[in-house]
Protein backbone atom coordinates (compact mmCIF):
# COMPACT_ATOMS: atom_id res chain seq x y z
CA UNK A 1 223.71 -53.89 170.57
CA UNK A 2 225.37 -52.89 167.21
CA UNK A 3 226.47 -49.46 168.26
CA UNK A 4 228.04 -51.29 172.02
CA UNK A 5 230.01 -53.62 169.65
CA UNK A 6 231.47 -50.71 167.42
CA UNK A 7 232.07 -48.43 170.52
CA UNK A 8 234.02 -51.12 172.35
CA UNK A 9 236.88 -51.06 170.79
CA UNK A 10 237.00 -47.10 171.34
CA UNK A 11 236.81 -47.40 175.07
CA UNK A 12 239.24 -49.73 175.35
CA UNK A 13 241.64 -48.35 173.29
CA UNK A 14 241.44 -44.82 175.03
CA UNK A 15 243.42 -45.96 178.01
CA UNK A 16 246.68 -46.57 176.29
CA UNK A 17 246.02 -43.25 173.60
CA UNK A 18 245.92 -41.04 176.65
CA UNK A 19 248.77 -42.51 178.54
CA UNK A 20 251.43 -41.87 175.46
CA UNK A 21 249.80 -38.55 174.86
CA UNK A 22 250.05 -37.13 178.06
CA UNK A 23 252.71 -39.16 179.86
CA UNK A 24 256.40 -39.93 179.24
CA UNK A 25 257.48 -43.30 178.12
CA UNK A 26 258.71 -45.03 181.23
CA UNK A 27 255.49 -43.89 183.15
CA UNK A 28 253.15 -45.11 180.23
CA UNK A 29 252.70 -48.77 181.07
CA UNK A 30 251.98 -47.50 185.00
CA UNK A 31 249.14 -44.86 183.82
CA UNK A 32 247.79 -47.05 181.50
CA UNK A 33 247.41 -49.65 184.15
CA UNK A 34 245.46 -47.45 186.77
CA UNK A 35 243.10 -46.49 183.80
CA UNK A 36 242.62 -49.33 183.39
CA UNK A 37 242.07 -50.30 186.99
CA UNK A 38 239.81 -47.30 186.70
CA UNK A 39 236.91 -48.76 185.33
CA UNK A 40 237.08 -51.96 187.37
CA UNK A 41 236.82 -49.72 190.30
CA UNK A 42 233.53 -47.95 188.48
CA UNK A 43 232.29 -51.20 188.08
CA UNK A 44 232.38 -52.18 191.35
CA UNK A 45 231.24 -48.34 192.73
CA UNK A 46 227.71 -49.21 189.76
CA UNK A 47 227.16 -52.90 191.40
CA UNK A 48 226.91 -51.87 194.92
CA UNK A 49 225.27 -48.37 194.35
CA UNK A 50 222.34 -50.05 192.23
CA UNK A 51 222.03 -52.78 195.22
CA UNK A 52 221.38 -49.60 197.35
CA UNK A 53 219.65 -47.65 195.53
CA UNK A 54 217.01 -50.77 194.96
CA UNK A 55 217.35 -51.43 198.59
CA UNK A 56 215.77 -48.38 199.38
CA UNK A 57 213.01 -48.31 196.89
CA UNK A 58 211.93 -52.36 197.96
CA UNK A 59 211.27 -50.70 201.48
CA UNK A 60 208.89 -48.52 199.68
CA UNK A 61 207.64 -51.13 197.59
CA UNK A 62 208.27 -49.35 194.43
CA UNK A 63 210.51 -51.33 192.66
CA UNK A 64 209.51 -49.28 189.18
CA UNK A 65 210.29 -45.79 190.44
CA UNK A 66 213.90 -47.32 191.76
CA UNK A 67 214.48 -48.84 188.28
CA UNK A 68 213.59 -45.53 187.18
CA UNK A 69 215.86 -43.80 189.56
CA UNK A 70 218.71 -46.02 189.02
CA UNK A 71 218.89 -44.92 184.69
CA UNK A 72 217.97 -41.12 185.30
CA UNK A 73 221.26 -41.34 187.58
CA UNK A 74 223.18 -43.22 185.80
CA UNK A 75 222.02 -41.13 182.59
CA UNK A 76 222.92 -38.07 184.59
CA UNK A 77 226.38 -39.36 185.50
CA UNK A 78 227.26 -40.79 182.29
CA UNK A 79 226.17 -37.42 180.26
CA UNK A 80 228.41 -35.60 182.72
CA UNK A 81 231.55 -37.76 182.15
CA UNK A 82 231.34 -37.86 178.44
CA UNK A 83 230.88 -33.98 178.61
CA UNK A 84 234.43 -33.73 180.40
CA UNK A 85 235.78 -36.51 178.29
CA UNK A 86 235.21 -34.18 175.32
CA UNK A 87 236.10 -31.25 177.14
CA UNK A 88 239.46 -32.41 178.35
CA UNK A 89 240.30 -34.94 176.33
């Protein structure tokens, strides 16, 4: 919980660091926006995908091996991005 609370302001932050690095001044304020809008829309893409995901495993009746699918994906995915964050960032 500690390390979420010292990370946050990180994340947050990173939307308006990249927009005046890599954008001129009168498009900052509309790049920050959409990054932020960004991870809304990843937000909304994690709530419905784990509703499916589980939906598919209750039909099974394996609720355990869809929990389990649901963190080696989102493990998978979130590995991936920070790999590219660092890469391109």
């Amino acid at each position: 919980m500690a390390g979420c609370a010292i990370a946050q302001p990180f994340i947050l932050n990173a939307f308006t660091k990249l927009a005046s690095n890599w954008f001129p001044q009168n498009e900052e304020a509309l790049a920050s926006g959409l990054l932020t809008m960004s991870m809304f829309v990843g937000f909304t893409i994690v709530m419905f995908a784990t509703d499916f995901i589980l939906a598919h495993y209750r039909d099974m009746g394996a609720l355990k091996q869809g929990m389990d699918a649901i963190l080696y994906i989102y493990g998978i995915l979130a590995l991936l991005s920070m790999v590219m964050f660092i890469l391109f960032f």
